[in-house]
C-alpha atoms as a PDB file:
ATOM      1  CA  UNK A   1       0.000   0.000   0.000  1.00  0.00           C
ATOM      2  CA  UNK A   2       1.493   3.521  -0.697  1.00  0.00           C
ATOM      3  CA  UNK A   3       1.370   6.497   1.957  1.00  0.00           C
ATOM      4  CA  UNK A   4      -1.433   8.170   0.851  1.00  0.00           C
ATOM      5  CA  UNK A   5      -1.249  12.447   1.226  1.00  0.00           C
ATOM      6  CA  UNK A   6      -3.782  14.588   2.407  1.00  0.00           C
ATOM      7  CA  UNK A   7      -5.842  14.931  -0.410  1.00  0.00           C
ATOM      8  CA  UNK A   8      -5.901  11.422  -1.163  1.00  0.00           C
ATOM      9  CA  UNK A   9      -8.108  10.577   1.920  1.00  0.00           C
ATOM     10  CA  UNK A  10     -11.105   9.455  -0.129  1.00  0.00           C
ATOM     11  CA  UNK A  11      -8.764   7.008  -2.551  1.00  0.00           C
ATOM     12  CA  UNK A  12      -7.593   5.813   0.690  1.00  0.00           C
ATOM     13  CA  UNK A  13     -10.886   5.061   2.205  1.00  0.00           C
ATOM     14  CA  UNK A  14     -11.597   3.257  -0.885  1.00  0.00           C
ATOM     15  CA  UNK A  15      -8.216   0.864  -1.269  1.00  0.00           C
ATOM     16  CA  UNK A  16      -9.397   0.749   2.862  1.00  0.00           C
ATOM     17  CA  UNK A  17     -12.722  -1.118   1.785  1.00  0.00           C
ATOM     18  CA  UNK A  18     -11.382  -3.295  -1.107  1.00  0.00           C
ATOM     19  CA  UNK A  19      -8.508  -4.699   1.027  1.00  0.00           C
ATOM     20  CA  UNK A  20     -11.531  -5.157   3.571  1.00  0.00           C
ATOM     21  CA  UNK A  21     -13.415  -7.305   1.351  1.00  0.00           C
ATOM     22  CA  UNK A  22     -10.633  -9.095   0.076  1.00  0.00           C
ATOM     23  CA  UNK A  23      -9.800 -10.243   3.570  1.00  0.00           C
ATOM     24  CA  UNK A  24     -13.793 -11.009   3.863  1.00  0.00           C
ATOM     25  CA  UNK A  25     -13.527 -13.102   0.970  1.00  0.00           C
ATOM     26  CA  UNK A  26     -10.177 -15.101   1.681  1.00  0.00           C
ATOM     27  CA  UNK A  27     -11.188 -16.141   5.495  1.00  0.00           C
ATOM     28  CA  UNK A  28     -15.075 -17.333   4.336  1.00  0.00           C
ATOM     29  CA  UNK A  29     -14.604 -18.468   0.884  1.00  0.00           C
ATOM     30  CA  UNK A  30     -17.141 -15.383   0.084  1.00  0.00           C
ATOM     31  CA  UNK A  31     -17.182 -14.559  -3.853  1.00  0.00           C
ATOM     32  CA  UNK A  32     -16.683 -10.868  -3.384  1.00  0.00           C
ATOM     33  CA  UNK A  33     -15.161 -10.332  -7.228  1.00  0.00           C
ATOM     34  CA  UNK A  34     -17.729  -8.287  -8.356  1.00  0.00           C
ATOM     35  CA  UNK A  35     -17.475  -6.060  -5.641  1.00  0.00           C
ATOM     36  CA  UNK A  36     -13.881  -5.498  -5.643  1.00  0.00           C
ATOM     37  CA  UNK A  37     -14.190  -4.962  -9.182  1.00  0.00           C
ATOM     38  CA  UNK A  38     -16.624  -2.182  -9.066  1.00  0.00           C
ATOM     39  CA  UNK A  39     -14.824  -0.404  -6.360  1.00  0.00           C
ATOM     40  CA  UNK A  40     -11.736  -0.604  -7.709  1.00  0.00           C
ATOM     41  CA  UNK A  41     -13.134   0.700 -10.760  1.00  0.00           C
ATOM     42  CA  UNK A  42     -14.702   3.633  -8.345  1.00  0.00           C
ATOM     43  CA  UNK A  43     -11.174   4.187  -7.163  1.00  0.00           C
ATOM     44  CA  UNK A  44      -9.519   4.442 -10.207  1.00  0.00           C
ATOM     45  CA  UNK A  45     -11.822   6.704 -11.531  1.00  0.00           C
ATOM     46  CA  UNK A  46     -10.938   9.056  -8.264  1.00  0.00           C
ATOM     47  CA  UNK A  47      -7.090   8.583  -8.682  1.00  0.00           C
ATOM     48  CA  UNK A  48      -7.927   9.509 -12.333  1.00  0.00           C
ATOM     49  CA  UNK A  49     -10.269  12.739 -11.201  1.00  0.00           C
ATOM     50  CA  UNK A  50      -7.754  13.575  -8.678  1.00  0.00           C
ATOM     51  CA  UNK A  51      -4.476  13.683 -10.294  1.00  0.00           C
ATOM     52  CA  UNK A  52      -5.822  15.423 -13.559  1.00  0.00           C
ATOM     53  CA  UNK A  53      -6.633  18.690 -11.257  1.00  0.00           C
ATOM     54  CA  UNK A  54      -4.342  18.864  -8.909  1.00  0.00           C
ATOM     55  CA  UNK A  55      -3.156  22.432  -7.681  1.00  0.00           C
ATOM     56  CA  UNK A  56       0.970  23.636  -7.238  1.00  0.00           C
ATOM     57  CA  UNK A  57       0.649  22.798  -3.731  1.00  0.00           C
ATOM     58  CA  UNK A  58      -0.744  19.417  -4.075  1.00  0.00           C
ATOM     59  CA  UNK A  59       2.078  19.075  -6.898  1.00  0.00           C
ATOM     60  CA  UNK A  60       4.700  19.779  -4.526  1.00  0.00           C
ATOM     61  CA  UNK A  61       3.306  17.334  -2.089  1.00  0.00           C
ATOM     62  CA  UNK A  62       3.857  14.460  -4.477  1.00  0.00           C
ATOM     63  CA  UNK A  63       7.203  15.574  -5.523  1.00  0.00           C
ATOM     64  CA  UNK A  64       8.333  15.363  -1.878  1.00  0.00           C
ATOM     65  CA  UNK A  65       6.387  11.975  -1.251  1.00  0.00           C
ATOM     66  CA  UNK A  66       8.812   9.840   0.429  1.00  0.00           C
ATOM     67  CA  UNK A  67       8.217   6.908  -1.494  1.00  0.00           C
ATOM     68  CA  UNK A  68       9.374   8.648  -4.950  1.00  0.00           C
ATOM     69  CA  UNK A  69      12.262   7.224  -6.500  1.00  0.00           C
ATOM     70  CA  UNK A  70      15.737   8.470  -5.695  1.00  0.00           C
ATOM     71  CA  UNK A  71      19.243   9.331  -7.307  1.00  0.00           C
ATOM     72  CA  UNK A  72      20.305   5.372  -6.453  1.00  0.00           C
ATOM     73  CA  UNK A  73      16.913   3.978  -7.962  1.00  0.00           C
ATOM     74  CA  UNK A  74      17.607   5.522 -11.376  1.00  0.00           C
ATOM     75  CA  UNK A  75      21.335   4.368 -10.990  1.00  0.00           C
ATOM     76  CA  UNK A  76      19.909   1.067 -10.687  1.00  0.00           C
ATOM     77  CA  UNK A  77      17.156   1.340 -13.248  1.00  0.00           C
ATOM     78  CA  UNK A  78      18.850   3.323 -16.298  1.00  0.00           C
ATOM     79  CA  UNK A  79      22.447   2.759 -15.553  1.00  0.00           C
ATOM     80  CA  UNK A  80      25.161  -0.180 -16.075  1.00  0.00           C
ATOM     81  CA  UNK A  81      28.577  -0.091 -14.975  1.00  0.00           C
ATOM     82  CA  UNK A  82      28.073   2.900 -12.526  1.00  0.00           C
ATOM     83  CA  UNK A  83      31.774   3.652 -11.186  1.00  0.00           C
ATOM     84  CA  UNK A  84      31.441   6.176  -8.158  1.00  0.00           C
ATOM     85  CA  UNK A  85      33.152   8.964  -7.439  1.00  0.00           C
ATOM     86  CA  UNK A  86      33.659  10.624  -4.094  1.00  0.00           C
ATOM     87  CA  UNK A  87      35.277  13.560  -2.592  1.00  0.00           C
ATOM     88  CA  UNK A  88      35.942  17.496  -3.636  1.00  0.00           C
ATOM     89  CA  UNK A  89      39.732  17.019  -2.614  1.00  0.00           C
ATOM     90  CA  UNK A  90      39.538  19.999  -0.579  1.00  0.00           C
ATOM     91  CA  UNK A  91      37.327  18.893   2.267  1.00  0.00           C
ATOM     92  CA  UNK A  92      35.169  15.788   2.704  1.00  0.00           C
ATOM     93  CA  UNK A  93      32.673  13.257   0.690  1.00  0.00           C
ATOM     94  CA  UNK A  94      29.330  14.955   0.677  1.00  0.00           C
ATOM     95  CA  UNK A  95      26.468  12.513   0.479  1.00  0.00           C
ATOM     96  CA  UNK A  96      24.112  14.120  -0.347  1.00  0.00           C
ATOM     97  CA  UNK A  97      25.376  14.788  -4.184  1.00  0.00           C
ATOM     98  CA  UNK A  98      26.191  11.348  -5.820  1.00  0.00           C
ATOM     99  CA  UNK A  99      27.980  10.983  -9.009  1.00  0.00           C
ATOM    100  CA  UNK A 100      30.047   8.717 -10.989  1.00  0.00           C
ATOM    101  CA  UNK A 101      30.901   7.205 -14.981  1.00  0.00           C
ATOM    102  CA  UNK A 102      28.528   4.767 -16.392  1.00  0.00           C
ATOM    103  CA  UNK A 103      27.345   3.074 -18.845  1.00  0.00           C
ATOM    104  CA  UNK A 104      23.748   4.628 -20.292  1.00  0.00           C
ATOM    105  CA  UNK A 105      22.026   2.948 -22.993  1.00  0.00           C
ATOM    106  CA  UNK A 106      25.362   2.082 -24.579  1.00  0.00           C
ATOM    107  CA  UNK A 107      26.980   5.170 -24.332  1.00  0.00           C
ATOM    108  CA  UNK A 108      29.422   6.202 -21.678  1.00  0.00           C
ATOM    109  CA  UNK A 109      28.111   9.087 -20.246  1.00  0.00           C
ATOM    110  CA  UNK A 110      28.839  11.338 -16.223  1.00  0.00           C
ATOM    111  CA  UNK A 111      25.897  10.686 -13.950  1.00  0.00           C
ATOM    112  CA  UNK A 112      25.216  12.868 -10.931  1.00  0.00           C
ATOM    113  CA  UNK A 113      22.528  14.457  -8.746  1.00  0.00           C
ATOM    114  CA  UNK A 114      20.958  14.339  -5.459  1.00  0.00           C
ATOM    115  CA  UNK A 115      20.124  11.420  -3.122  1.00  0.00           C
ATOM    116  CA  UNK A 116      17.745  12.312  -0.180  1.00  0.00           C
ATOM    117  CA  UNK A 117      17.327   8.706   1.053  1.00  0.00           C
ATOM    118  CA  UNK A 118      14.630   6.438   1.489  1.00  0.00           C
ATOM    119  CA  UNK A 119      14.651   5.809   5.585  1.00  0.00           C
ATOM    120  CA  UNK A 120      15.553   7.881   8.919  1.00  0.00           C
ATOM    121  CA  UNK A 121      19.391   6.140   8.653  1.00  0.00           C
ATOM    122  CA  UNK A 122      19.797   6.971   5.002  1.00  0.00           C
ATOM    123  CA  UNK A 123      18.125  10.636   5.125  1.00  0.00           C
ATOM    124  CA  UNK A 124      20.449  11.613   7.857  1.00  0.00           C
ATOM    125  CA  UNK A 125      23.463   9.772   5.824  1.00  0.00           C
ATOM    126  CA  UNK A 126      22.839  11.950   2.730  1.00  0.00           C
ATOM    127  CA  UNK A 127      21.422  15.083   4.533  1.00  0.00           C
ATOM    128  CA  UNK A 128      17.712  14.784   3.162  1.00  0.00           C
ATOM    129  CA  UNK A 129      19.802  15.796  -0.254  1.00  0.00           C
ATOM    130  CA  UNK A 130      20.801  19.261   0.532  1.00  0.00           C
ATOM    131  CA  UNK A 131      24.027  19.363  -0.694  1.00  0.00           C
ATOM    132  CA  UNK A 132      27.011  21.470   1.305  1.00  0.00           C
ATOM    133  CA  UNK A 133      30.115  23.224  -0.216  1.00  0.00           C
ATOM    134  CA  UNK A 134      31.810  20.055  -0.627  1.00  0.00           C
ATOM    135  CA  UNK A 135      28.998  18.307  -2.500  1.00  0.00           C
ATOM    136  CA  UNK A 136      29.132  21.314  -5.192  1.00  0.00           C
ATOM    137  CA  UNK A 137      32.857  21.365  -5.430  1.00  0.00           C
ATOM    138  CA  UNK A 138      32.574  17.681  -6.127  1.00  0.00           C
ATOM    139  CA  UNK A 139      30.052  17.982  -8.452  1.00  0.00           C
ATOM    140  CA  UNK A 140      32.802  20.912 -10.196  1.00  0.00           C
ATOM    141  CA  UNK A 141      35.335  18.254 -10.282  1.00  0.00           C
ATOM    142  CA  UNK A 142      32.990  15.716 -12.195  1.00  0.00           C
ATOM    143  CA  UNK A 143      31.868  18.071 -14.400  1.00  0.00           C
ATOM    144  CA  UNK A 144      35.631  18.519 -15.256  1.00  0.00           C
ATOM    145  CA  UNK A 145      36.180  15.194 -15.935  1.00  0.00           C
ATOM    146  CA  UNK A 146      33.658  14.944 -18.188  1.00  0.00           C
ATOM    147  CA  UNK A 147      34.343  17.622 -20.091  1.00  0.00           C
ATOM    148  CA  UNK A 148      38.271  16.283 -20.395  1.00  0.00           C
ATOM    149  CA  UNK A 149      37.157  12.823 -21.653  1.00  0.00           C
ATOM    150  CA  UNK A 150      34.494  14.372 -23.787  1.00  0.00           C
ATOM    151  CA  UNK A 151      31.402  12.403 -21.992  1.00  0.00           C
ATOM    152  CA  UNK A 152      27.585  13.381 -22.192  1.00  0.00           C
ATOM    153  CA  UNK A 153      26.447  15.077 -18.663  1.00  0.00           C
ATOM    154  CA  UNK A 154      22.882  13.441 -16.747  1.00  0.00           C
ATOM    155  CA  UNK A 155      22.113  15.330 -13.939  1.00  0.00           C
ATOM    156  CA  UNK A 156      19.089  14.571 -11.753  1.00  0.00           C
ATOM    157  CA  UNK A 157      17.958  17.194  -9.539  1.00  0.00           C
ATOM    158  CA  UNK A 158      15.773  16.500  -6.241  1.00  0.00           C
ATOM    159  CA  UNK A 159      16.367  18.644  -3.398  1.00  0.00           C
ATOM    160  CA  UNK A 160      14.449  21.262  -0.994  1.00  0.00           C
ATOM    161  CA  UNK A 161      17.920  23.828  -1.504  1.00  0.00           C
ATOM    162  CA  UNK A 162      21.541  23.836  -0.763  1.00  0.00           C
ATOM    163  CA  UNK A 163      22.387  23.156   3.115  1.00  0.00           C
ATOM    164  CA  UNK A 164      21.668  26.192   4.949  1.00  0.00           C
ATOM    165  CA  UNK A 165      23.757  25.642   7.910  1.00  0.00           C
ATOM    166  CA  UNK A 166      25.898  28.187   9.341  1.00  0.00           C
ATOM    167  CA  UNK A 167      29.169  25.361   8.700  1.00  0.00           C
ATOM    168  CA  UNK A 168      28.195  25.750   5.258  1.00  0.00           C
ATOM    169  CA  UNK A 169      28.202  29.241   5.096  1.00  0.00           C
ATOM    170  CA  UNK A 170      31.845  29.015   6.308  1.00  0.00           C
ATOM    171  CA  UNK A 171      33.400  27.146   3.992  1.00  0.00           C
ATOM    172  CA  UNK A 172      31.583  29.127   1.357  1.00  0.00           C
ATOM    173  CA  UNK A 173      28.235  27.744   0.696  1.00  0.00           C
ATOM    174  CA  UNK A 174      27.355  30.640  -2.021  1.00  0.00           C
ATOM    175  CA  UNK A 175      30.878  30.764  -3.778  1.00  0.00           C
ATOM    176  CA  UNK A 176      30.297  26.843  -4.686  1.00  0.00           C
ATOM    177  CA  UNK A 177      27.089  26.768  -5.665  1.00  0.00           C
ATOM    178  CA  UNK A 178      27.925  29.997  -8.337  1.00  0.00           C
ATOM    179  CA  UNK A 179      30.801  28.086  -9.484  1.00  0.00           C
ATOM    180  CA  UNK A 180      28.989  24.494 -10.363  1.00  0.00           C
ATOM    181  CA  UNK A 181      26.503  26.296 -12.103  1.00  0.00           C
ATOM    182  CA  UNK A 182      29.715  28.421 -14.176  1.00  0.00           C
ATOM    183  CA  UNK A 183      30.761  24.472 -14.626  1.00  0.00           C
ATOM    184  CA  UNK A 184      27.983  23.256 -15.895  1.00  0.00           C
ATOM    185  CA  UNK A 185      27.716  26.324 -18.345  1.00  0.00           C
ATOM    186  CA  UNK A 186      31.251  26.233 -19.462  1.00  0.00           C
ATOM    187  CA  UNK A 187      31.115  22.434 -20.603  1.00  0.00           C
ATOM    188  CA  UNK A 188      31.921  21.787 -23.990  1.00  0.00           C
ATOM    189  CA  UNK A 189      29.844  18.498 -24.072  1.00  0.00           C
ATOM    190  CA  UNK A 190      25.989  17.734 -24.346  1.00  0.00           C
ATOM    191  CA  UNK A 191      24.507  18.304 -20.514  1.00  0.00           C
ATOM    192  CA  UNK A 192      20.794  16.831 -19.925  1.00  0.00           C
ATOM    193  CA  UNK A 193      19.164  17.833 -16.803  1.00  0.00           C
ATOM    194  CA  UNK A 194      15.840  16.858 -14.566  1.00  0.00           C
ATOM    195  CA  UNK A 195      13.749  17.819 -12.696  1.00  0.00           C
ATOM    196  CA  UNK A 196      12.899  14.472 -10.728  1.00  0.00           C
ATOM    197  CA  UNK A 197      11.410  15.887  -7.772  1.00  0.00           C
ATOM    198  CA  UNK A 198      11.878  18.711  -5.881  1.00  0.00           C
ATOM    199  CA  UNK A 199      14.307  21.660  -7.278  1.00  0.00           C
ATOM    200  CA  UNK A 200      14.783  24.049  -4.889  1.00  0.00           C
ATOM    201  CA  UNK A 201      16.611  27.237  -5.318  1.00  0.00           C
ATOM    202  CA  UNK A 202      20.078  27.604  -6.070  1.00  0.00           C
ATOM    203  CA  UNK A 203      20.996  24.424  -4.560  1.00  0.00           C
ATOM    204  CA  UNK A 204      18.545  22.691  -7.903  1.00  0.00           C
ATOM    205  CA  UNK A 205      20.482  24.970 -10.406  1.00  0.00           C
ATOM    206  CA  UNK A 206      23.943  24.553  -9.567  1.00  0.00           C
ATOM    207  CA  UNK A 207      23.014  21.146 -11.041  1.00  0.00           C
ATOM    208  CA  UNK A 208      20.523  21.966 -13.557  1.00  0.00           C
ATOM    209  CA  UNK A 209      22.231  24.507 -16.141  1.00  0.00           C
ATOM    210  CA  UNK A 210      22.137  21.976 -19.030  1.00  0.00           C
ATOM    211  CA  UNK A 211      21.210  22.226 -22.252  1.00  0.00           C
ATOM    212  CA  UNK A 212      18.165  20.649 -22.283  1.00  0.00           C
ATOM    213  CA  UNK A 213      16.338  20.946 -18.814  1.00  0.00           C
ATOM    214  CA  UNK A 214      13.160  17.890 -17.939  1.00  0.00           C
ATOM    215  CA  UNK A 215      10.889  18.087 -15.478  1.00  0.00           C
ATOM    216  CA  UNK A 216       8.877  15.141 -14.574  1.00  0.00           C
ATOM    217  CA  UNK A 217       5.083  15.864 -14.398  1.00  0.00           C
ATOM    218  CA  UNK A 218       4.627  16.248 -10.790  1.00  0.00           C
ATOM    219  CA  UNK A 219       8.014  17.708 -10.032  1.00  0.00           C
ATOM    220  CA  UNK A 220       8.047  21.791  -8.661  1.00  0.00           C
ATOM    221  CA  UNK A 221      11.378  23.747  -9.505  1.00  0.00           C
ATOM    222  CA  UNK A 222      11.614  27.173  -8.113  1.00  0.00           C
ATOM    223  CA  UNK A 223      14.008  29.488  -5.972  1.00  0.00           C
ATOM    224  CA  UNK A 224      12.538  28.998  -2.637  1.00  0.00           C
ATOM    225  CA  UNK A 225       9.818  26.539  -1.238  1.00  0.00           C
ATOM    226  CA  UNK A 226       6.220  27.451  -0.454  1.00  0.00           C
ATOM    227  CA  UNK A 227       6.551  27.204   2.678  1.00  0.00           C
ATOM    228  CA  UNK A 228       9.554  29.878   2.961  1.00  0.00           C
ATOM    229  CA  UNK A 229       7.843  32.033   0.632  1.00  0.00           C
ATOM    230  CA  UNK A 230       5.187  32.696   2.367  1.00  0.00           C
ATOM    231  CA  UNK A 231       6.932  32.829   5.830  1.00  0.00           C
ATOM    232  CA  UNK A 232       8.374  35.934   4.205  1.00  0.00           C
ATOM    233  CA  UNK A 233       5.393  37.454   2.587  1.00  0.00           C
ATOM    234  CA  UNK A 234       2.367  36.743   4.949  1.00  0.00           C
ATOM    235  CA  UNK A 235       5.497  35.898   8.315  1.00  0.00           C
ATOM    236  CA  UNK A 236       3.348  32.519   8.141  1.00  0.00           C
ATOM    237  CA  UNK A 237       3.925  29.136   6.368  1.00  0.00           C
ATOM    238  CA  UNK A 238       0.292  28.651   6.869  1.00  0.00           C
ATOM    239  CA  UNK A 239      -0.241  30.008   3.048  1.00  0.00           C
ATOM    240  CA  UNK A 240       2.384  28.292   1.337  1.00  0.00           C
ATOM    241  CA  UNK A 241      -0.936  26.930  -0.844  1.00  0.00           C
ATOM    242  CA  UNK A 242      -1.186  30.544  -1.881  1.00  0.00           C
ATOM    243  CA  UNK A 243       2.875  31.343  -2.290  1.00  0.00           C
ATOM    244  CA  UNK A 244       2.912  27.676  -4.989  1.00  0.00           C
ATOM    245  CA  UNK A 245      -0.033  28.707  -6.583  1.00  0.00           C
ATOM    246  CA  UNK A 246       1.546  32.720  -7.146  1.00  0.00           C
ATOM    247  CA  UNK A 247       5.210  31.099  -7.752  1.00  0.00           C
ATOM    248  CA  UNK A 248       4.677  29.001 -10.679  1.00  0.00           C
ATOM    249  CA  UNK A 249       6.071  26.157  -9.730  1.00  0.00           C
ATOM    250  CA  UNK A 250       4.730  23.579 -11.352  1.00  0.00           C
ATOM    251  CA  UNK A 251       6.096  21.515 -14.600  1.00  0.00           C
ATOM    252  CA  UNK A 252       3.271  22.694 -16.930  1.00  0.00           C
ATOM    253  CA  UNK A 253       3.621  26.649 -15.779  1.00  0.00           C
ATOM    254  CA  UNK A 254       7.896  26.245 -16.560  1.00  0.00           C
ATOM    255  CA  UNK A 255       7.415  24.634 -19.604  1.00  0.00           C
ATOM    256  CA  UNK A 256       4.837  27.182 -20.753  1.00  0.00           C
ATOM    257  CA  UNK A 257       7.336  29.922 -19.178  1.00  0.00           C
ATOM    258  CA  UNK A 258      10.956  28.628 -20.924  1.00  0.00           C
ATOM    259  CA  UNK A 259      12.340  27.732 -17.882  1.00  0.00           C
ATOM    260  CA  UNK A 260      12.178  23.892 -18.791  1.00  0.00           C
ATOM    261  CA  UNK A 261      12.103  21.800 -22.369  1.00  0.00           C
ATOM    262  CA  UNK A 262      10.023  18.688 -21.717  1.00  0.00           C
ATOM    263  CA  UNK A 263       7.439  17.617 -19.262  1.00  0.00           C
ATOM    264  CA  UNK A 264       8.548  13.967 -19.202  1.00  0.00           C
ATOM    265  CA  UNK A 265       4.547  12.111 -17.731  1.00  0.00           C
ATOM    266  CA  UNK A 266       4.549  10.252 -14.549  1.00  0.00           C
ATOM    267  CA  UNK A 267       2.239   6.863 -14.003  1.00  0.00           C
ATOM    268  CA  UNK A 268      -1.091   7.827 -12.999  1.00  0.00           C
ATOM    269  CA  UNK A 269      -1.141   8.774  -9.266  1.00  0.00           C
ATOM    270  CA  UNK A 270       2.640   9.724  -9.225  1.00  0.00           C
ATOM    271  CA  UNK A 271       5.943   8.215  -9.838  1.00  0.00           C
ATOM    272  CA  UNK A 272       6.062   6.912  -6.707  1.00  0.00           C
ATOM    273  CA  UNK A 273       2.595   4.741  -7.912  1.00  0.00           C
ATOM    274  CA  UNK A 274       4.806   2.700 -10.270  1.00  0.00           C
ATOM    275  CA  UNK A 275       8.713   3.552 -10.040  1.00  0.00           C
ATOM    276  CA  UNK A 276       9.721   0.996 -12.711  1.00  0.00           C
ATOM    277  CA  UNK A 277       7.741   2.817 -15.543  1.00  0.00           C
ATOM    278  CA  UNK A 278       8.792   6.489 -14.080  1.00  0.00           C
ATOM    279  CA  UNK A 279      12.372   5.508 -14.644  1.00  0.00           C
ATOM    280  CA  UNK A 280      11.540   3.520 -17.836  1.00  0.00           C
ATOM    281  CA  UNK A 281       9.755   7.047 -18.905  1.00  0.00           C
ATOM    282  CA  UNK A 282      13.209   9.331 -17.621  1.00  0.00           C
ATOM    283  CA  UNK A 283      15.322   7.288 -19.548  1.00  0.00           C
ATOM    284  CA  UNK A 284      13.117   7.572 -22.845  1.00  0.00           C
ATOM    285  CA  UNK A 285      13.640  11.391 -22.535  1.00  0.00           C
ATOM    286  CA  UNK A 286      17.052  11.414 -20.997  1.00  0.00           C
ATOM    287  CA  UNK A 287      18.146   9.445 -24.801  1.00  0.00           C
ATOM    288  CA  UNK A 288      15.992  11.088 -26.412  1.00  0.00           C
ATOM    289  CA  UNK A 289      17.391  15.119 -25.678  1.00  0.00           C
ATOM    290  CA  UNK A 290      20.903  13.536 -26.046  1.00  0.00           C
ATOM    291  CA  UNK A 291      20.594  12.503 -29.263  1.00  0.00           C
ATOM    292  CA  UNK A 292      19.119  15.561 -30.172  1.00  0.00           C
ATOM    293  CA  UNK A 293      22.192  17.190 -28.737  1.00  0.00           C
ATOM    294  CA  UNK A 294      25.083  14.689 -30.283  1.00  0.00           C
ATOM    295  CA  UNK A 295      26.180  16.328 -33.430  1.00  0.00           C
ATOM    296  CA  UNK A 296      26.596  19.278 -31.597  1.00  0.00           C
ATOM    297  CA  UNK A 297      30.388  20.969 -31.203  1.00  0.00           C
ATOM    298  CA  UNK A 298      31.598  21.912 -28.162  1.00  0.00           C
ATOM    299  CA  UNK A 299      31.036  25.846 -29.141  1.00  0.00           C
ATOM    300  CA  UNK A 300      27.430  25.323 -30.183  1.00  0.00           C
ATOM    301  CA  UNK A 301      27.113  23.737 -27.104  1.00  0.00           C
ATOM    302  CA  UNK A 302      28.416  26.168 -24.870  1.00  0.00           C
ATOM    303  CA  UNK A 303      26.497  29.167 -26.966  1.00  0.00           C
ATOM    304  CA  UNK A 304      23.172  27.523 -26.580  1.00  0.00           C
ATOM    305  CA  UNK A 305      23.114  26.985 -23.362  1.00  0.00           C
ATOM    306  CA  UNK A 306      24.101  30.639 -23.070  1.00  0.00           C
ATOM    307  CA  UNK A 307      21.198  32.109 -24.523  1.00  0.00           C
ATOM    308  CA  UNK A 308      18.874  29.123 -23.197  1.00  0.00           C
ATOM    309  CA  UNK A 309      19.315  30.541 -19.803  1.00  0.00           C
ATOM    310  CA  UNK A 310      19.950  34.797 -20.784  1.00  0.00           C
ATOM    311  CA  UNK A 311      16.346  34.220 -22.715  1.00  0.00           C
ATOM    312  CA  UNK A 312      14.795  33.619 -19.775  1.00  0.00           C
ATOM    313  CA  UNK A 313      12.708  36.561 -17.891  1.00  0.00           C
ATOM    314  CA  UNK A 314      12.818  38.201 -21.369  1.00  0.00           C
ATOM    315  CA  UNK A 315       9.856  40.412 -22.176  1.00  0.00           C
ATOM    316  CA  UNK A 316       8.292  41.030 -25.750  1.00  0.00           C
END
């Protein structure tokens, strides 16, 4: 059974019932088929309802649900040969940005991007994905190699924001984060982003400056959360409902704005419904955009992502 959010309570009620029945049925020997069948029907009309109305808030409560897949699961899923790499050589291993060479539908390609883990042990391990100084200088370092052994860049971005902690600050929080994202401009090979699940703020883009930016379905990107948004408008989270609606956060707003490329669909219900076809779906795209981007040289490259991200905010 999946965690069900807020919203979902009546889908819930319903799944409640049909497991109900089905128990009914399997002690007493009760044909209760018919039953199931029409409420399952019921409920998958519901899921169906729900999901094709859902507002930016509810959005960015399925890009945070906890069952989503993460940075390892697409390792696993898209990726063969994955060869790790750890450390900025300045500091320490930061967790919470992953990265290494492997092996993606035949082509050798630079894989990186944020792991927020799947349990308490694992969330505290990677530091719920908020990546510190060290995570971003790594991330520079990758991006270097890349670049020197002329391998395709896949990023996947899913993270609240950078690390906010005053340790961070210290060893220069800011100045790494500016300098992955002048990395990730200044590449002279093809760089594919997305959008997996949250992207939040600067921590997201330091990441994210490719040449072709996806953004799952029910994935938010913006420069702060909801929640901190509206602490600063209305000095309340209580209305971050209000601050995602008013922020534009959601796939189909970027994609309408320029801020994204694709809107890559999610299983009905969420990827977390059906991770196996989510990934299946990422991948599609992820080959997709670099073929698109192959023939490319290292100067058309580097120009388009220029203007890709200077043609943003532009008014006619």
């Amino acid at each position: 059974m999946p965690t069900f959010l807020d919203f979902e309570k009546p889908i819930a009620e319903l799944q409640g019932r049909i497991d109900e029945l089905r128990e009914t049925g399997a002690e007493g020997g009760v044909d209760i088929a018919a039953d199931v069948a029409r409420l399952q029907a019921k409920s998958d009309k519901l899921l169906r309802d729900t999901f094709a109305k859902l507002t930016p808030w509810q959005k960015t409560q399925v890009a945070r649900h906890p069952e989503r897949p993460h940075f390892k699961d697409y390792v696993a899923g898209l990726f063969d040969e994955f060869v790790p790499l750890a450390g900025d050589r300045a500091f320490a291993d930061d967790q919470a940005i992953l990265g290494g060479f492997a092996m993606f539908r035949g082509r050798r390609v630079l894989v990186m991007g944020h792991e927020k883990g799947d349990d308490t042990a694992t969330r505290l391990r990677h530091n719920f994905g908020m990546g510190k100084p060290e995570g971003y200088r790594k991330a520079i370092r990758l991006t270097a190699l890349a670049d020197r052994f002329g391998l395709p860049v896949l990023t996947l971005v899913d993270t609240s924001g950078a690390f906010p902690g005053i340790q961070a600050e210290e060893r220069g929080q800011a100045e790494a984060i500016a300098r992955s994202t002048e990395a990730c401009l200044a590449l002279g090979v093809p760089m594919v982003s997305a959008v997996v699940g949250e992207g939040g703020s600067g921590g997201a883009v330091a990441l994210a400056a490719g040449n072709r930016v996806l953004m799952f379905e029910h994935a938010v990107y913006s420069v702060i959360s909801p929640e901190g948004c509206a602490s600063i408008l209305w000095r309340t989270a209580d209305k971050a409902a209000e601050a995602a609606e008013a922020m534009k956060v959601t796939a189909q707003d970027l994609k309408a704005l320029g801020v994204i490329d694709q809107i890559v669909p999610e299983p009905l219900g969420g990827a977390h419904r059906d991770p196996a076809a989510a990934i299946a779906a990422l991948g599609d795209a992820l080959e997709s955009s670099l073929a698109g981007l192959a023939d490319q040289s290292a100067e058309q490259l580097r120009r388009g992502r220029r203007e890709k991200f200077l043609a943003m905010g532009r008014t006619i």
